[in-house]
N, C-alpha and C. Protein backbone atom coordinates (compact mmCIF):
# COMPACT_ATOMS: atom_id res chain seq x y z
N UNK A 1 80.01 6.38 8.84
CA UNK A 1 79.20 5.62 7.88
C UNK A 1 77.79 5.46 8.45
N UNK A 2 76.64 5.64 7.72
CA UNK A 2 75.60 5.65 8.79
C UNK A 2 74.52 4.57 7.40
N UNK A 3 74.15 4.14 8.45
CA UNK A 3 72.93 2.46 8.09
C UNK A 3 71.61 3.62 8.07
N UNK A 4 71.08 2.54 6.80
CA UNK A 4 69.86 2.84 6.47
C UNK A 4 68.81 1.88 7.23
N UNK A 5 67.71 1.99 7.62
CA UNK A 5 66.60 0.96 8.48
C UNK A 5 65.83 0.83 7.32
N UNK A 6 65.33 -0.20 6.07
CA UNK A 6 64.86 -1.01 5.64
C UNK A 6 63.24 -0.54 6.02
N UNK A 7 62.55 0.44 5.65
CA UNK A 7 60.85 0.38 6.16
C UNK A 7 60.31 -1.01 5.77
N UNK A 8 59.90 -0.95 7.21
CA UNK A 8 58.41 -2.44 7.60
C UNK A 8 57.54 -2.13 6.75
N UNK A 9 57.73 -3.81 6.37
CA UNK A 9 56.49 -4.28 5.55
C UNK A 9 54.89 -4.28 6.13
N UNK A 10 54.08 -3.58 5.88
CA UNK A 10 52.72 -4.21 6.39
C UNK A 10 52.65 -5.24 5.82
N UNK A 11 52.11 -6.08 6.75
CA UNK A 11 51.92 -7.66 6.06
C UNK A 11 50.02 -7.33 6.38
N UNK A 12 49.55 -7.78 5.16
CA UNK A 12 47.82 -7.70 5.17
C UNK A 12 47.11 -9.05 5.35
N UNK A 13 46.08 -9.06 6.18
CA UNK A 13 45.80 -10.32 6.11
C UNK A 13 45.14 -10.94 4.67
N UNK A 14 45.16 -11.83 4.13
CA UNK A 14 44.28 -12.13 3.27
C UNK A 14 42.84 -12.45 3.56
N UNK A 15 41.89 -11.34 3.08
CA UNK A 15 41.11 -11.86 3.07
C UNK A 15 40.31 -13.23 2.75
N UNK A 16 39.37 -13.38 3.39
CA UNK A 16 38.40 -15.00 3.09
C UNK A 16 37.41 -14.79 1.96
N UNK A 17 37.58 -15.74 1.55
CA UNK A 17 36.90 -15.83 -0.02
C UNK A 17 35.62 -15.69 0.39
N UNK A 18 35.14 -16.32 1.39
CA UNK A 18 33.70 -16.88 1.52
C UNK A 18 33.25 -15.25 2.17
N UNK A 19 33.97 -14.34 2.91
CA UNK A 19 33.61 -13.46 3.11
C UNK A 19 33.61 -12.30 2.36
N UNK A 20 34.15 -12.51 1.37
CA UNK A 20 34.30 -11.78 0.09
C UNK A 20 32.79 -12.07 -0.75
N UNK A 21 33.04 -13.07 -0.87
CA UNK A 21 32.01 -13.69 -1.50
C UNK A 21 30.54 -13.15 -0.94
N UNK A 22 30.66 -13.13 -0.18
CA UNK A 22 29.02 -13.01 0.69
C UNK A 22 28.54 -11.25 0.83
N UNK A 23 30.15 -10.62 1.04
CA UNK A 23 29.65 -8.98 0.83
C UNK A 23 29.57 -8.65 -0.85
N UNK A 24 29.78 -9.36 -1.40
CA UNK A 24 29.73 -8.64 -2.98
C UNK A 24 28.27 -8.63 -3.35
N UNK A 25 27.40 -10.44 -2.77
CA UNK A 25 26.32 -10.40 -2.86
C UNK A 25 25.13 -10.08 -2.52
N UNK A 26 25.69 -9.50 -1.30
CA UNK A 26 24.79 -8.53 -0.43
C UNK A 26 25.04 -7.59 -0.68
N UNK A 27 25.89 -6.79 -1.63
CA UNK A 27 25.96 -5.36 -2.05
C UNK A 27 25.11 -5.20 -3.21
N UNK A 28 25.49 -6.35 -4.23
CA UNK A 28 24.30 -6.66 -5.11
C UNK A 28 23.08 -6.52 -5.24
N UNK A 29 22.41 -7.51 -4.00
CA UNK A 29 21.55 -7.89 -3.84
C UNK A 29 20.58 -6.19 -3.15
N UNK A 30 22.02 -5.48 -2.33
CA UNK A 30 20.70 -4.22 -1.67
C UNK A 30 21.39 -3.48 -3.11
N UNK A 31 21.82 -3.47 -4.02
CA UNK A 31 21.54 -2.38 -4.92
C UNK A 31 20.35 -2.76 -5.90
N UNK A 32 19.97 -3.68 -6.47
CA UNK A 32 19.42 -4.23 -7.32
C UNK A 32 17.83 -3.96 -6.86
N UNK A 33 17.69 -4.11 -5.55
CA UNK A 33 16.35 -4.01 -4.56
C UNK A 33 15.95 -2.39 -4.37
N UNK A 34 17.03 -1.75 -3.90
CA UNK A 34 17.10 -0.25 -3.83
C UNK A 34 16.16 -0.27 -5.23
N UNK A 35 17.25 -0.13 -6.50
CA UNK A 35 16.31 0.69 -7.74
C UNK A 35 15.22 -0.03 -7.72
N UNK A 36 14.94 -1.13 -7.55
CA UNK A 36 13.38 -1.73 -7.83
C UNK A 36 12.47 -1.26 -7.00
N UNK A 37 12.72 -0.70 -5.84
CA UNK A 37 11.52 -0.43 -4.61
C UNK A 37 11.73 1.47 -4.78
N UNK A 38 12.56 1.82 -5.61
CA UNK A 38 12.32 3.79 -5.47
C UNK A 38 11.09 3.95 -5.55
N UNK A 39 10.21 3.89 -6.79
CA UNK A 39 9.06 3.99 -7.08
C UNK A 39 7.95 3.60 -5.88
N UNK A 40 7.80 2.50 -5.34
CA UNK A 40 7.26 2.30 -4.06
C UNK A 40 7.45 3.21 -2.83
N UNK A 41 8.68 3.17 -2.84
CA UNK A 41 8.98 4.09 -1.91
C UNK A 41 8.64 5.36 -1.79
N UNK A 42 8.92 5.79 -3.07
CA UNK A 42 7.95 7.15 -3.25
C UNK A 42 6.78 7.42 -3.46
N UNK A 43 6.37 5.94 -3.45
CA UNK A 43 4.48 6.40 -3.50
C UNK A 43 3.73 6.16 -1.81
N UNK A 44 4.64 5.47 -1.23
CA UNK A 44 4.78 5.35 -0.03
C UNK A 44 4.81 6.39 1.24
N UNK A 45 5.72 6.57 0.49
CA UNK A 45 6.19 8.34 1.45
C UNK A 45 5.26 9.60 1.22
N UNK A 46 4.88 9.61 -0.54
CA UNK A 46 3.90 10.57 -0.08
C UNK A 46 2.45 10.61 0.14
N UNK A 47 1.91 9.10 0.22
CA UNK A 47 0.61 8.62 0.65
C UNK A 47 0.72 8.95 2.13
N UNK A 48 1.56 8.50 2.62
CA UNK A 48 2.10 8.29 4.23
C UNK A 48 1.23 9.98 4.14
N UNK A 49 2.39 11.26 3.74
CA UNK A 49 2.00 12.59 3.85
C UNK A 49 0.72 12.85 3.77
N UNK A 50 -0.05 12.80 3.07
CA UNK A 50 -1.77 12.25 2.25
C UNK A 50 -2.58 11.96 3.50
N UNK A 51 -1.86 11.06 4.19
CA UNK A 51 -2.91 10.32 4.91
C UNK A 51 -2.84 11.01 6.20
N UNK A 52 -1.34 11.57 6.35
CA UNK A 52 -1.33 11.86 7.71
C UNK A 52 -2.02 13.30 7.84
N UNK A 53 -1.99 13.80 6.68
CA UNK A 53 -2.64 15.63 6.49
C UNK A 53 -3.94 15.28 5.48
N UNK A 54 -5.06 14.66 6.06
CA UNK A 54 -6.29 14.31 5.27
C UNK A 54 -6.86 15.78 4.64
N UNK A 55 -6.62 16.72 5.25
CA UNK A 55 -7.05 17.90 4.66
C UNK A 55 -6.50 18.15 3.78
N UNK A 56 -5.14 17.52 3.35
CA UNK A 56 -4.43 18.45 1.71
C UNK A 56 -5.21 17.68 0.68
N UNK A 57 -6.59 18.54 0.33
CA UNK A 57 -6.63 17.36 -1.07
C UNK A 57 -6.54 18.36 -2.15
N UNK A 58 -5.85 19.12 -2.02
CA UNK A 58 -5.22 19.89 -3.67
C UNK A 58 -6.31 20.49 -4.74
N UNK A 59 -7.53 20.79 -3.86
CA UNK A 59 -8.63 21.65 -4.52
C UNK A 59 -9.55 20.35 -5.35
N UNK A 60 -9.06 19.48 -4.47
CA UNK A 60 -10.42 18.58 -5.17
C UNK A 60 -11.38 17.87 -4.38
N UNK A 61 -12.74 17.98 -4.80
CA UNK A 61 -14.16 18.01 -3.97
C UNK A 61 -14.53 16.34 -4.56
N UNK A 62 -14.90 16.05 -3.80
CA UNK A 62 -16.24 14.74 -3.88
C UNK A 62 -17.22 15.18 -4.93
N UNK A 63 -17.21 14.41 -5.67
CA UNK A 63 -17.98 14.25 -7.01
C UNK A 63 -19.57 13.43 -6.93
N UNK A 64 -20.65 14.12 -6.81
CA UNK A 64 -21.50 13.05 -6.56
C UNK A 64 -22.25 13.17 -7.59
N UNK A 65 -22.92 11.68 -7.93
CA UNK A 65 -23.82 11.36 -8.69
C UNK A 65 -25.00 10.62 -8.73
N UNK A 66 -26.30 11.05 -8.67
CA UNK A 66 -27.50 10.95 -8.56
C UNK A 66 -28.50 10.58 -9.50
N UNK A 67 -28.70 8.47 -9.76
CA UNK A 67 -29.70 8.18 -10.75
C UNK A 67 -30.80 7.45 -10.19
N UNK A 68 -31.43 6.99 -10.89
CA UNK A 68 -32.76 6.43 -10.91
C UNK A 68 -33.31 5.63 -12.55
N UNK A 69 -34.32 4.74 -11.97
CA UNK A 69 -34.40 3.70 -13.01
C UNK A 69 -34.86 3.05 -12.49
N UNK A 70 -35.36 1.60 -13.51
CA UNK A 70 -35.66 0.81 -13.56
C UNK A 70 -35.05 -0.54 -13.25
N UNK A 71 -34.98 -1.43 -12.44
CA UNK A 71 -34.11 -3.10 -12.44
C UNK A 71 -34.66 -3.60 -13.73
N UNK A 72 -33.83 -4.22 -14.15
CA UNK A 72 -34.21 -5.52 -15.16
C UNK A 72 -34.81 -6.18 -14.48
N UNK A 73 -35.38 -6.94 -15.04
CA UNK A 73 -36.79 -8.28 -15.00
C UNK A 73 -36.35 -9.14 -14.65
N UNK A 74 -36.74 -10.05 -13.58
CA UNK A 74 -36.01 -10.75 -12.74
C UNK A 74 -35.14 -10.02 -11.62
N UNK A 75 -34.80 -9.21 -11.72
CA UNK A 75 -33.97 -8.98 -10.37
C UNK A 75 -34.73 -8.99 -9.25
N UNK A 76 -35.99 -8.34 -9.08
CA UNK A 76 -36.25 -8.57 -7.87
C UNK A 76 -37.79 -9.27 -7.71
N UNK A 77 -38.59 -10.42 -7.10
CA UNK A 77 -39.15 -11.10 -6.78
C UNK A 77 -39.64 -10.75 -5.36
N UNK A 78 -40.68 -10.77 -4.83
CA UNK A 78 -41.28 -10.91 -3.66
C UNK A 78 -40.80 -11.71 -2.73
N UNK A 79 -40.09 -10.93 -1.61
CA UNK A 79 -39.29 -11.64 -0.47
C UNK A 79 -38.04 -11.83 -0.86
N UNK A 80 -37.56 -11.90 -2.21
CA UNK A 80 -36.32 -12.54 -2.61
C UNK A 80 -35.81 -12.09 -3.63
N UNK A 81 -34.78 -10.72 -3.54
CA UNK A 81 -34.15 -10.01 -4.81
C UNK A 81 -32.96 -10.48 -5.04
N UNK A 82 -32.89 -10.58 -6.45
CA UNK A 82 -31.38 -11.81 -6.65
C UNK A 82 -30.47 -10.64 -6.78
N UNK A 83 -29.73 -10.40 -6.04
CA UNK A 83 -28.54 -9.01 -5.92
C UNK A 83 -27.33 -9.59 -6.23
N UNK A 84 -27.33 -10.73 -7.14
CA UNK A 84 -26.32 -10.82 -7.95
C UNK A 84 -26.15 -10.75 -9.81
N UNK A 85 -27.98 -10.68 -10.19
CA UNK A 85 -28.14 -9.80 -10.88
C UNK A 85 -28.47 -8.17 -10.93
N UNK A 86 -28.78 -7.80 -9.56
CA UNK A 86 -29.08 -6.53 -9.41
C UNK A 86 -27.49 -5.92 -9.46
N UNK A 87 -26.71 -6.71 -9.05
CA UNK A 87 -25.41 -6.08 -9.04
C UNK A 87 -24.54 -6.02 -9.98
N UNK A 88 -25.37 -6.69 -11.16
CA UNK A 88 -24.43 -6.95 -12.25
C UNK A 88 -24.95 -5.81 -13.26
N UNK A 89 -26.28 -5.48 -13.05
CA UNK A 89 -26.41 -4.13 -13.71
C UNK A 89 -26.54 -2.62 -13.22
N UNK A 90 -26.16 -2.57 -12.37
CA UNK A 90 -25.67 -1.52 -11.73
C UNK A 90 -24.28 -1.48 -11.53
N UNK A 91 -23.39 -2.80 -12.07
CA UNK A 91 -21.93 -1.69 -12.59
C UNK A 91 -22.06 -2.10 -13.90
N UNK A 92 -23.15 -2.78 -14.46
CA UNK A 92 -22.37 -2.54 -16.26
C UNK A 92 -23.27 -1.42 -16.15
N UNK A 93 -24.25 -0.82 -16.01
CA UNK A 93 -25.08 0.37 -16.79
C UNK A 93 -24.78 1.40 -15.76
N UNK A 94 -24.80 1.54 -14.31
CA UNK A 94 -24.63 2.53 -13.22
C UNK A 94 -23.39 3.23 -12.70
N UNK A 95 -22.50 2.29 -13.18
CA UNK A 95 -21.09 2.51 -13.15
C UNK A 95 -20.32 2.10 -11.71
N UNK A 96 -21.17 1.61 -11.66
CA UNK A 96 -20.76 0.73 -9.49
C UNK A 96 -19.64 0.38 -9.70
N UNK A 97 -18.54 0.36 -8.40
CA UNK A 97 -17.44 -0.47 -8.93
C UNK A 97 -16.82 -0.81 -7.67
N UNK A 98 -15.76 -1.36 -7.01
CA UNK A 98 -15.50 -1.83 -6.36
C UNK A 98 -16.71 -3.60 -5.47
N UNK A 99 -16.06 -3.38 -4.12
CA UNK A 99 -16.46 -4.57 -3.51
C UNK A 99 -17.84 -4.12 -2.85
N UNK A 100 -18.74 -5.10 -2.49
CA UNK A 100 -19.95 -4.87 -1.92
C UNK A 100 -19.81 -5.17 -0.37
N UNK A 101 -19.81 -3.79 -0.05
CA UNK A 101 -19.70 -4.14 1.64
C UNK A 101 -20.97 -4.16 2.10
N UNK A 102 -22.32 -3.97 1.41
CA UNK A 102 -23.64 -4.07 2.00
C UNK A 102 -24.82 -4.53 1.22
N UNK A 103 -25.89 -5.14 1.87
CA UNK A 103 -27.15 -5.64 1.15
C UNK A 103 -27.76 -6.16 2.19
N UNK A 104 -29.04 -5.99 1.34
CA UNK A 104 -30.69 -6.92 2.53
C UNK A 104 -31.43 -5.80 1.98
N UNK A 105 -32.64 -6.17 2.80
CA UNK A 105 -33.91 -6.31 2.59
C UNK A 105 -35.08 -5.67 3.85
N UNK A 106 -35.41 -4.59 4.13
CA UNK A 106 -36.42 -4.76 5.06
C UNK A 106 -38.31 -4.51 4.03
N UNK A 107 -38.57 -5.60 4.57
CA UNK A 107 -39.96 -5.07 3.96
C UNK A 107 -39.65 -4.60 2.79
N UNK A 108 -40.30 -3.88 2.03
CA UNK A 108 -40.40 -3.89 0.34
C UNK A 108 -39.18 -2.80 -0.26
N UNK A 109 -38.02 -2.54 0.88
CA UNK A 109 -36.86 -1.65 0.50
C UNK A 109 -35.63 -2.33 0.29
N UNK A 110 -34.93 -2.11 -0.24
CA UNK A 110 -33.76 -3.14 -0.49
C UNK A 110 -32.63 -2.37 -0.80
N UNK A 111 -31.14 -2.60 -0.30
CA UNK A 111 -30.53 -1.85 -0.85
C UNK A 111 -29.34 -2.90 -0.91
N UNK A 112 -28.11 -1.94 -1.42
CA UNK A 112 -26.80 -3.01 -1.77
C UNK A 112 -25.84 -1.51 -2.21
N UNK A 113 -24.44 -1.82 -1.24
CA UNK A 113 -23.96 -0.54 -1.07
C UNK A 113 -21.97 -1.30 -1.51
N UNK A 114 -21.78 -0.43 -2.35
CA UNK A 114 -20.21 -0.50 -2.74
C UNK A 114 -19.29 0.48 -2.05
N UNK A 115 -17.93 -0.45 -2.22
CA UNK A 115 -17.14 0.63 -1.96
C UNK A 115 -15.64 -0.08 -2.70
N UNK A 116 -14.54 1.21 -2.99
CA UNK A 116 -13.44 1.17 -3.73
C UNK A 116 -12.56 2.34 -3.36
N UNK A 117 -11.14 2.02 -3.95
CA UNK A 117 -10.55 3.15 -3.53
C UNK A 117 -10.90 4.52 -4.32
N UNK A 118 -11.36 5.22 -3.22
CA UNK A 118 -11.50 6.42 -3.36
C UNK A 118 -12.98 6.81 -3.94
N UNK A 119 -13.93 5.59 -3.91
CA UNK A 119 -15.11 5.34 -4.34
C UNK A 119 -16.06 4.92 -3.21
N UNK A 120 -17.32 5.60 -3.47
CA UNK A 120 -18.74 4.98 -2.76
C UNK A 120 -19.76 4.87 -3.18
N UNK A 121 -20.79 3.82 -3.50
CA UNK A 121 -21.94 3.40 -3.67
C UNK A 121 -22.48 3.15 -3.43
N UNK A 122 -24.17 3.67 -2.96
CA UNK A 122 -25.20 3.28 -2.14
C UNK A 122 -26.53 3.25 -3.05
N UNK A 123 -27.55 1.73 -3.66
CA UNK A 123 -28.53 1.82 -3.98
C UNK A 123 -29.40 1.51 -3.08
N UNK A 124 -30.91 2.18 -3.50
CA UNK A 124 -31.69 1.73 -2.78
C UNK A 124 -32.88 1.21 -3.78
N UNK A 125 -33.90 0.31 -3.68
CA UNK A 125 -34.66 -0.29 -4.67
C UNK A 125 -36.15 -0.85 -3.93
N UNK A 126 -36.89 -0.55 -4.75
CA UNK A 126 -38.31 -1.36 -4.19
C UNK A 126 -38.14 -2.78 -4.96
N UNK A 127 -38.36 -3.29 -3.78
CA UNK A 127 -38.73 -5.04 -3.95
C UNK A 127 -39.95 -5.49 -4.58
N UNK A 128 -41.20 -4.53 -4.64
CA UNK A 128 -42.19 -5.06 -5.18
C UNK A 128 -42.16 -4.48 -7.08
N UNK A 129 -41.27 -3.09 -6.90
CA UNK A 129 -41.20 -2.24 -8.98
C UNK A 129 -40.55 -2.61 -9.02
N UNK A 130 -39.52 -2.80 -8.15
CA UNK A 130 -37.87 -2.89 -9.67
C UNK A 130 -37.34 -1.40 -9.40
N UNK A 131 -37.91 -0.38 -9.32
CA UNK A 131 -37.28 1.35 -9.14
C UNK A 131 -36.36 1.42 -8.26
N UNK A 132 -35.06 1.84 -8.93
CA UNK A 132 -34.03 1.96 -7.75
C UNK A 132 -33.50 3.72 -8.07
N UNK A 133 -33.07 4.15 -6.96
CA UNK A 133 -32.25 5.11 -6.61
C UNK A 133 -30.49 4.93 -6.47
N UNK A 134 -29.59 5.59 -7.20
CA UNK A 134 -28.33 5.41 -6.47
C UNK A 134 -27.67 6.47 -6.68
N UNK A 135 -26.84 6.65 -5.61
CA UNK A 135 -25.81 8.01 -5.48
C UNK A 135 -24.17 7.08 -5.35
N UNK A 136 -23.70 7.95 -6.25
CA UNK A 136 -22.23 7.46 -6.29
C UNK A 136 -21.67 8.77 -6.17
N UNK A 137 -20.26 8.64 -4.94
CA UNK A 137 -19.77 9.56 -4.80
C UNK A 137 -18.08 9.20 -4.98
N UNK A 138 -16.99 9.68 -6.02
CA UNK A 138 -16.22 9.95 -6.16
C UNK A 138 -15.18 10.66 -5.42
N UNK A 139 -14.06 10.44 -4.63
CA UNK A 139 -13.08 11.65 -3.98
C UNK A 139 -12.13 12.28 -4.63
N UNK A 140 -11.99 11.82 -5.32
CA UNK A 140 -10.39 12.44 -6.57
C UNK A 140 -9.24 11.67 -6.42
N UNK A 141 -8.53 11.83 -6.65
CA UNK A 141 -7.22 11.02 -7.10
C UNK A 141 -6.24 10.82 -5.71
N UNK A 142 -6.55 11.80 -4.83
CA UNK A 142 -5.68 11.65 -3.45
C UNK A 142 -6.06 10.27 -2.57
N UNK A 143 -7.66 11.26 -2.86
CA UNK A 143 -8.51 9.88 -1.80
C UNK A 143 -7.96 8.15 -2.53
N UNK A 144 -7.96 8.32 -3.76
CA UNK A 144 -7.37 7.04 -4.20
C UNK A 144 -6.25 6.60 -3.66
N UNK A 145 -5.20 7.38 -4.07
CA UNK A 145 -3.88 6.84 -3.78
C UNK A 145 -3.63 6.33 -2.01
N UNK A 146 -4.59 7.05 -1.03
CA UNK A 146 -4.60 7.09 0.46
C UNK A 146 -5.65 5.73 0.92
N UNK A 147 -5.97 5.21 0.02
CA UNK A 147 -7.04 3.97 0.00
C UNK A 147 -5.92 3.02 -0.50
N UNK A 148 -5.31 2.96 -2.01
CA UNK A 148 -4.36 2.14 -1.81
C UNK A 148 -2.82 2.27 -1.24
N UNK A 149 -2.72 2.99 -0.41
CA UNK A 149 -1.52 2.78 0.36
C UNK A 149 -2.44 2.08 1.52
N UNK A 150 -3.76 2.12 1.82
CA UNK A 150 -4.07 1.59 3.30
C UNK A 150 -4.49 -0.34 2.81
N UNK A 151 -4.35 -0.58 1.42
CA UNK A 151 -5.14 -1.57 0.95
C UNK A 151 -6.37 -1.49 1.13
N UNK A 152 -7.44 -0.38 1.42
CA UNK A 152 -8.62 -0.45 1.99
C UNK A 152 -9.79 -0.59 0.70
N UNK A 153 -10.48 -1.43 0.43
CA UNK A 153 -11.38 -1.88 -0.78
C UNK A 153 -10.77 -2.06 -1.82
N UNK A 154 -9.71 -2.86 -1.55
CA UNK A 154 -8.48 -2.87 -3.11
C UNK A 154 -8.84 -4.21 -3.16
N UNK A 155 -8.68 -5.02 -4.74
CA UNK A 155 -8.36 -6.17 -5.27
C UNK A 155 -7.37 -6.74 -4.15
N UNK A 156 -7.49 -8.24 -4.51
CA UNK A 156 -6.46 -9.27 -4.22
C UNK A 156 -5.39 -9.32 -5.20
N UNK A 157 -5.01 -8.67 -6.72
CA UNK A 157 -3.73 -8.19 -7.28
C UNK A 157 -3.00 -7.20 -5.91
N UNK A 158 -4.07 -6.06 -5.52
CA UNK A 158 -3.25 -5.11 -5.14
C UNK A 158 -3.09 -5.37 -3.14
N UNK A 159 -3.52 -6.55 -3.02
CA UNK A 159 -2.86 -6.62 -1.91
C UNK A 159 -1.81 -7.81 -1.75
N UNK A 160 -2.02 -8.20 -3.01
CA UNK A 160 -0.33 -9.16 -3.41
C UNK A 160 0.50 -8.53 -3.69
N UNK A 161 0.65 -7.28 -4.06
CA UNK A 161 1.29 -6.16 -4.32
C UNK A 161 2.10 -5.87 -3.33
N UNK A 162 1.06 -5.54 -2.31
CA UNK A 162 1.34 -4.72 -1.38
C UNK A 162 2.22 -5.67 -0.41
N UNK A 163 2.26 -7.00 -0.29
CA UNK A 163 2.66 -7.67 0.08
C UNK A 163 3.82 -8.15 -0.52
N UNK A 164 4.67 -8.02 -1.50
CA UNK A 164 5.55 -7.66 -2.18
C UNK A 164 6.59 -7.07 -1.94
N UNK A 165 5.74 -5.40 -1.81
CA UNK A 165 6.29 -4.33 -1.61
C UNK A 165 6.91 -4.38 -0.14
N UNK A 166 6.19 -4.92 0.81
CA UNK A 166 6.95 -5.08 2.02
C UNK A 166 7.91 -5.85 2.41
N UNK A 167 7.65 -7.05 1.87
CA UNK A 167 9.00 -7.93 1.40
C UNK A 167 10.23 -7.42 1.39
N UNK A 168 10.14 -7.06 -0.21
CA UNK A 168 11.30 -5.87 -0.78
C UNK A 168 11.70 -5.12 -0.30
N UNK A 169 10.69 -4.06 0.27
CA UNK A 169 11.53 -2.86 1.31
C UNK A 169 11.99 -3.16 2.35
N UNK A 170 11.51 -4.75 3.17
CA UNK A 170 12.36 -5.24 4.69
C UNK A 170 13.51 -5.55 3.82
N UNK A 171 13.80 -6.60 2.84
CA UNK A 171 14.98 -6.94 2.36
C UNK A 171 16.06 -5.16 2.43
N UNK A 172 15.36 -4.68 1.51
CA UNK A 172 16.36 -3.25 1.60
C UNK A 172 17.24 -3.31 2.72
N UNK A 173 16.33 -3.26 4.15
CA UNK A 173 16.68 -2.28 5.33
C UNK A 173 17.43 -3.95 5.97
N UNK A 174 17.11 -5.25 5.43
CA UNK A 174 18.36 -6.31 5.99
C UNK A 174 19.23 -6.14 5.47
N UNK A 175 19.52 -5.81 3.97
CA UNK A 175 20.99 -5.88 3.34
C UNK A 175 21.62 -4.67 3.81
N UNK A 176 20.90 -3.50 3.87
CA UNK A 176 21.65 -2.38 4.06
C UNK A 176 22.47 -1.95 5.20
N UNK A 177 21.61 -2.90 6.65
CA UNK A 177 22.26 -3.08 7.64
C UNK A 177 23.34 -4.13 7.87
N UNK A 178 23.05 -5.38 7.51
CA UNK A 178 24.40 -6.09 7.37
C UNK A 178 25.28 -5.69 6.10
N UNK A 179 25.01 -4.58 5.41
CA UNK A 179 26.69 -3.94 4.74
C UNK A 179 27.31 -3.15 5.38
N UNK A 180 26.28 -2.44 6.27
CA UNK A 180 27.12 -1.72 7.44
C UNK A 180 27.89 -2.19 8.61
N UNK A 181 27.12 -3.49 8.70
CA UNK A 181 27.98 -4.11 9.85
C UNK A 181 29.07 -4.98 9.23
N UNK A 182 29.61 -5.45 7.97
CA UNK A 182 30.25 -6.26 6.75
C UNK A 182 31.40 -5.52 6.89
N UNK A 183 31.15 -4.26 6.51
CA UNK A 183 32.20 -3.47 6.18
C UNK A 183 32.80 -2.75 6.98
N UNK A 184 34.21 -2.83 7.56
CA UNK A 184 34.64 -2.49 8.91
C UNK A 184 35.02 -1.25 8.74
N UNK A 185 35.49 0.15 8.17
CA UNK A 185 35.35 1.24 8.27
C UNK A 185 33.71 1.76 8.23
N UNK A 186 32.66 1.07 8.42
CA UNK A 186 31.66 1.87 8.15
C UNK A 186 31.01 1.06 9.45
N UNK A 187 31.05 0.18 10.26
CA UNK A 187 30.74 -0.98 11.15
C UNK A 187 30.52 -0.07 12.50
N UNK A 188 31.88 1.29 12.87
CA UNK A 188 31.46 2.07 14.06
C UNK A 188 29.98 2.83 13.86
N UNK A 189 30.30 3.91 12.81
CA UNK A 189 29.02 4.38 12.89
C UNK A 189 27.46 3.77 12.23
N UNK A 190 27.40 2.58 11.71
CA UNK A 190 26.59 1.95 11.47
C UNK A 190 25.71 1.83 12.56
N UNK A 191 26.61 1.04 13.65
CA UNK A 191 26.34 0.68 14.96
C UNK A 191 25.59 2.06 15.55
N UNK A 192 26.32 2.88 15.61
CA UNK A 192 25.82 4.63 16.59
C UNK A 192 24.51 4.64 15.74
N UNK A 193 24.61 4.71 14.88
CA UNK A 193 23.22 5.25 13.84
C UNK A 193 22.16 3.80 14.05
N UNK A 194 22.39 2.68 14.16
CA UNK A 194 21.33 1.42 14.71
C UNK A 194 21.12 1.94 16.40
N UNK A 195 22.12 1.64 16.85
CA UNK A 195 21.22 2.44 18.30
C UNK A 195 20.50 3.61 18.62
N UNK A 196 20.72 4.46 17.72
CA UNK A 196 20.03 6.09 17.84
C UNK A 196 18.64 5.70 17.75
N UNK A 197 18.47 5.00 16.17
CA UNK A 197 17.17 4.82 15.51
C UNK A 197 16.70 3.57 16.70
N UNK A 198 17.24 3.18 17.15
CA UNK A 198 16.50 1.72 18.37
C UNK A 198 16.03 2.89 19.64
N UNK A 199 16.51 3.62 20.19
CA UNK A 199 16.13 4.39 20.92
C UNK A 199 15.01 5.92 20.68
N UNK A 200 15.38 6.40 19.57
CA UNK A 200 14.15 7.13 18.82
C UNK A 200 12.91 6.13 18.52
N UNK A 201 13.17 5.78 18.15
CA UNK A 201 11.93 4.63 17.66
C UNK A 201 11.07 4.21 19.14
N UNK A 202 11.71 3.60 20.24
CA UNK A 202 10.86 3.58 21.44
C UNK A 202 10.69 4.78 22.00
N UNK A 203 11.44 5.71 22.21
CA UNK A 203 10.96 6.73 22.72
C UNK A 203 9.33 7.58 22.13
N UNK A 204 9.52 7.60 20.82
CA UNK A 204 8.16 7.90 19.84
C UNK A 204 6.86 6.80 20.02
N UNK A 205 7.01 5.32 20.47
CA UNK A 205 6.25 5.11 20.76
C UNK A 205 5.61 5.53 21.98
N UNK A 206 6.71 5.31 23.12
CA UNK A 206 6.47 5.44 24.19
C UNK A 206 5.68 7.11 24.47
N UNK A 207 5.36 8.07 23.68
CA UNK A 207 4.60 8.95 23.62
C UNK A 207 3.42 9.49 22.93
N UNK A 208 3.41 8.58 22.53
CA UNK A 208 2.73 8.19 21.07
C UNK A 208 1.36 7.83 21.99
């Protein structure tokens, strides 16, 4: 007569609610962030390329433009040119645009010089006529995008932006690492792949 042995039960532990709870919302939380930051990310990555290879600009040249004229009446006064009307018609009529990184005065020459992404503006003006000169030079659409990935002559929208954007993409790279460390079939190589990148990462500086 021969006995049968009854196969062992795995007994499972029950999981903890609260730890349940906390990976669902951190799975959430890095998926929801993921799709919201692709777009960043990809304007990111290929500005990064842009900036790091300044020579690819895709067959497009600096655009320059060369006027002359007259100031309106009142702008400029003896000793004292009001370059906050001089500046107000030289971007409504001249097409100036961005922030003013320059101005003054020597003796009867005066100038007041812009800049923006992917934009430059330099006037120059007599203090005693009113006759100004200005050259505006244009880079194309690369030079733009490589100005605002650096924030360099951008609005205060676009460096709240940008400040945003970094937010969001650290959140990414916190949730994504504590789901790797959360989740215990994925927790070994999480770990191998956090130390690789901890050791690549100093080593690249350290040659850098």
């Amino acid at each position: 007569m021969t006995s049968t042995t009854a196969p062992a039960r795995v007994v499972r532990r029950p999981r903890r609610p609260g730890r349940n709870r906390g990976q669902k919302l951190t799975r959430v939380l890095h998926s929801w962030l993921s799709m919201a930051s692709l777009l960043v990310v990809l304007f990111f990555s290929l500005t990064g390329l842009t900036l790091n290879h300044q020579d690819w600009t895709f067959g497009q040249s600096p655009t320059v433009t060369k006027t002359s004229g007259e100031l309106p009446s009142g702008a400029t006064t003896p000793g004292a040119p009001n370059y906050l009307v001089i500046s107000e018609y030289l971007r409504a009529q001249q097409g100036a645009t961005g922030e003013i990184t320059d101005y003054g005065a020597e003796g009867d020459t005066g100038r007041i010089s812009y800049a923006g992404p992917g934009y430059t503006g330099n006037a120059t003006f007599s203090v005693s006529t009113g006759a100004f000169t200005m050259e505006s030079t244009r880079y194309g659409l690369v030079a733009i995008a490589n100005d605002l990935h650096k924030g360099r002559h951008t609005s205060t929208a676009w460096s709240w932006t940008i400040d945003v954007a970094a937010i969001g993409l650290a959140l990414v790279s916190i949730t994504g690492l504590l789901l790797g460390l959360i989740i215990q079939r994925r927790r070994r190589s999480a770990l191998v792949l956090l130390c690789a990148g901890v050791v690549v990462g100093i080593a690249l500086m350290v040659v850098s």
